[in-house]
Protein backbone atom coordinates (compact mmCIF):
# COMPACT_ATOMS: atom_id res chain seq x y z
CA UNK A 1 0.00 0.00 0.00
CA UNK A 2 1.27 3.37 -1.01
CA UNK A 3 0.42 6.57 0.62
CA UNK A 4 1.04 10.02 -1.56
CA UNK A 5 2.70 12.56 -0.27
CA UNK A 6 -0.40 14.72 -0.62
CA UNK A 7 -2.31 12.71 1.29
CA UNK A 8 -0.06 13.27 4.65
CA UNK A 9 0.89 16.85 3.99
CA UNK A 10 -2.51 18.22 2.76
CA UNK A 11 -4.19 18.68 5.94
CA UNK A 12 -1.27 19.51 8.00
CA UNK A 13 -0.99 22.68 5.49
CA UNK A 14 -4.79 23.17 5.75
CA UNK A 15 -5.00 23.54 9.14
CA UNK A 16 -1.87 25.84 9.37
CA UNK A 17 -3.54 27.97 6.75
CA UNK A 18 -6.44 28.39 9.05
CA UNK A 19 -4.95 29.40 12.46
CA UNK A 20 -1.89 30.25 11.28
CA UNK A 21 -3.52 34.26 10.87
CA UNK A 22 -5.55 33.70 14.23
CA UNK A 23 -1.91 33.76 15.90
CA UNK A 24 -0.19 36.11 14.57
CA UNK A 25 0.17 39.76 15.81
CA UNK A 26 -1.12 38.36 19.56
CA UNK A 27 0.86 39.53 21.79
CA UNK A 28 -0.17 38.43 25.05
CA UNK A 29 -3.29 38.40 27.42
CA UNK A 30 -5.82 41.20 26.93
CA UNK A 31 -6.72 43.71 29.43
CA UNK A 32 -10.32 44.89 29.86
CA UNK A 33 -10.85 48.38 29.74
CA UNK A 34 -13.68 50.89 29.72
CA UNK A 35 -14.10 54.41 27.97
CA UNK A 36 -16.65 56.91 29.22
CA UNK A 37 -18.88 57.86 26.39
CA UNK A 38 -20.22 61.35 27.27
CA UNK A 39 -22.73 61.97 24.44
CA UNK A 40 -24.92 58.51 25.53
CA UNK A 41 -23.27 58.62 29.04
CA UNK A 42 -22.45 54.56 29.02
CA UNK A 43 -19.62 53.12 29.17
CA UNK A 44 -17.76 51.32 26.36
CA UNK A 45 -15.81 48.01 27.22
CA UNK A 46 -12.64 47.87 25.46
CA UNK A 47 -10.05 44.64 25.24
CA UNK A 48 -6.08 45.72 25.10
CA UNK A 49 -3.10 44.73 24.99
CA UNK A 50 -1.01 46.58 27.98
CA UNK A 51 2.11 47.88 26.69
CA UNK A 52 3.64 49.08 30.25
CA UNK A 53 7.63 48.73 29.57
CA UNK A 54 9.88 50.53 27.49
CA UNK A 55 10.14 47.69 24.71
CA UNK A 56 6.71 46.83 24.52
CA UNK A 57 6.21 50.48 23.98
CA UNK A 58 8.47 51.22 21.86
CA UNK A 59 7.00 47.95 19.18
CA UNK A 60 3.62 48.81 19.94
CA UNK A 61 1.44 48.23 16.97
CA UNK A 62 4.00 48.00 14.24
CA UNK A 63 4.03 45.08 11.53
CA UNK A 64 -0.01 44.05 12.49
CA UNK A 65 -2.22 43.62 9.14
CA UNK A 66 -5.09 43.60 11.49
CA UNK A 67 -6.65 44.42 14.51
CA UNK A 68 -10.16 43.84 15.05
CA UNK A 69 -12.21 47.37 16.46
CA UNK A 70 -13.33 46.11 19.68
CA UNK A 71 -9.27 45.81 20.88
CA UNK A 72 -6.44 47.93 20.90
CA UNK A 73 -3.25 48.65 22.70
CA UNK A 74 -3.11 51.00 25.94
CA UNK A 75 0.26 52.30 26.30
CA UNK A 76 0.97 52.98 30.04
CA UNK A 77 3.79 55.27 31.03
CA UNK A 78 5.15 55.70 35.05
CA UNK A 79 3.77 59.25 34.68
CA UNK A 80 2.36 61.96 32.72
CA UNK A 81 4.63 63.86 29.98
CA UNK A 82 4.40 65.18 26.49
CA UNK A 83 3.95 62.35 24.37
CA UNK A 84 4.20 61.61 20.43
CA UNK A 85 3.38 58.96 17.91
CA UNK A 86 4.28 57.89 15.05
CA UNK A 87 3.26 55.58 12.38
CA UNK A 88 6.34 53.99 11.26
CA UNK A 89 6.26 49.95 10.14
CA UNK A 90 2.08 50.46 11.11
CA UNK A 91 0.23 48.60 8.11
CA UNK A 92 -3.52 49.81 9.98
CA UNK A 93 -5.00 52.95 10.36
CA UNK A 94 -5.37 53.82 13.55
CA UNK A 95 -6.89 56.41 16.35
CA UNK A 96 -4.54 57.50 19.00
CA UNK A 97 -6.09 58.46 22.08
CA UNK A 98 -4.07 60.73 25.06
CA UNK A 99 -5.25 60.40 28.51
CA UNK A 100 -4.25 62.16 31.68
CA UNK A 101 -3.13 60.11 34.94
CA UNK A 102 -6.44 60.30 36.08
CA UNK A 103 -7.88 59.27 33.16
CA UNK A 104 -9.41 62.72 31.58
CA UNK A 105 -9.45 62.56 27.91
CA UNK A 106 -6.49 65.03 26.18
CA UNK A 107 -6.96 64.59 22.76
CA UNK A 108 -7.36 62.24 19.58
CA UNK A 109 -5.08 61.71 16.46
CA UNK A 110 -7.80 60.52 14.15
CA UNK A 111 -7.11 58.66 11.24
CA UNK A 112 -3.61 58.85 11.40
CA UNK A 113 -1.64 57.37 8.37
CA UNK A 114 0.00 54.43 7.35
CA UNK A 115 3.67 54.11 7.65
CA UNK A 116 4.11 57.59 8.09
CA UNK A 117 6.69 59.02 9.85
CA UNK A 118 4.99 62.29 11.14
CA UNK A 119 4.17 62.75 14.91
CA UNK A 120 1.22 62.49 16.44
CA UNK A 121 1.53 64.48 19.59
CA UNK A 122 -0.68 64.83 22.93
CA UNK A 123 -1.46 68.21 23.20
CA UNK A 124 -0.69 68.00 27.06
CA UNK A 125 0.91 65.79 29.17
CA UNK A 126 -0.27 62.21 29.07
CA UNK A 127 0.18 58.64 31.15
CA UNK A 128 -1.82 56.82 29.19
CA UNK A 129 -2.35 56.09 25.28
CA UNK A 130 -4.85 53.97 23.66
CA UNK A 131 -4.72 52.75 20.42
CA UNK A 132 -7.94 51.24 18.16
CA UNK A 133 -8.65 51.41 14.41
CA UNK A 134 -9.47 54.34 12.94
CA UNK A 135 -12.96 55.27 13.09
CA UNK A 136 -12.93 53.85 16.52
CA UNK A 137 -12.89 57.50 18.39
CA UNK A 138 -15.90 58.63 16.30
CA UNK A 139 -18.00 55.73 16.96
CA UNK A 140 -17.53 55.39 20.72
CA UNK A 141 -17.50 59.47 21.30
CA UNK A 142 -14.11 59.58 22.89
CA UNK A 143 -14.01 63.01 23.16
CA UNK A 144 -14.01 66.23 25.55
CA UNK A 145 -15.59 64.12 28.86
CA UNK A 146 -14.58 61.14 28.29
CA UNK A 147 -12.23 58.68 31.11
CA UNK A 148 -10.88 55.78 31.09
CA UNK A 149 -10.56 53.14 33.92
CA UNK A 150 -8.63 49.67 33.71
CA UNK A 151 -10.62 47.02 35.09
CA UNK A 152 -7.72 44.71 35.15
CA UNK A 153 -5.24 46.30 36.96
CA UNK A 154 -3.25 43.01 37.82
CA UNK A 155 -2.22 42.90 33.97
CA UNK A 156 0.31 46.33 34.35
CA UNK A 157 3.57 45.39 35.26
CA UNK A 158 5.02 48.43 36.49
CA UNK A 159 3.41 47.62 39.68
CA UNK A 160 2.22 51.33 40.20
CA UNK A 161 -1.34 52.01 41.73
CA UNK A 162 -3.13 54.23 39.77
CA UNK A 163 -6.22 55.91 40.75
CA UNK A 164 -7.92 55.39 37.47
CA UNK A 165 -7.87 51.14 38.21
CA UNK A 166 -11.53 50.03 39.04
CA UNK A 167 -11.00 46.85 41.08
């Protein structure tokens, strides 16, 4: 009895095919957030990935071909400064979100671009950043009066207590 070649490798290359994509880009366990939404005064539950060290921070979103729009990527710094971002080696559109250490909302880089190399800046100092695909800022009316709170405090690594973490 003979067995092809095909017959053995097929579905090992089917099935890679198929969750192959489901893998890639994860980086880690997602957080759950929430953003204040001030025009139907709910709140919006986000899921993120916490980017709380320098590395993490510093790869942030770069080489993902997706990211679906209920996640994103909240960048967590050990306090408030002037903050920029930029776009380079980021295949998605995305909004960039600037919040204060409390969680007030600072402003939005909607939309930003592709690959591009410009800055996005806060336009005061920020601790925390969230990330979501474009359109994302509209849709949820992150905006003057919004907040944010992390629900899963445990997930930050840099240990800190911040006053905006709803236990």
């Amino acid at each position: 009895m003979r067995i092809s070649f095909n017959a053995i490798i097929r579905p090992f290359i089917c099935l890679w095919l198929v969750f192959a994509p489901l893998s890639y880009g994860v980086a880690g366990d997602l957080a759950r957030i929430e953003v204040y939404d001030p025009v139907e005064h709910t709140w919006h539950p986000v899921l993120v990935e916490i980017a709380d060290t320098s590395a993490e921070r510093q790869i942030g979103l770069m080489n993902r071909s997706f990211l679906p729009s209920d996640q994103g990527m909240l960048f967590v710094y050990p306090q408030e400064k002037n903050l920029s971002f930029w776009m380079k080696n980021t295949y998605i559109s995305l909004d960039i979100m600037y919040f204060s250490g409390n969680g007030e909302w600072i402003n939005t880089a909607e939309k930003t671009t592709p690959l591009s190399l410009d800055g996005y800046p806060s336009k005061a100092p920020s601790q925390f950043v969230l990330e979501m695909v474009a359109g994302s800022a509209k849709s949820l009316h992150i905006g003057e009066g919004s907040r944010l709170v992390i629900k899963d405090c445990q997930m930050i690594k840099t240990g800190l207590d911040f006053s905006l973490c709803s236990r």
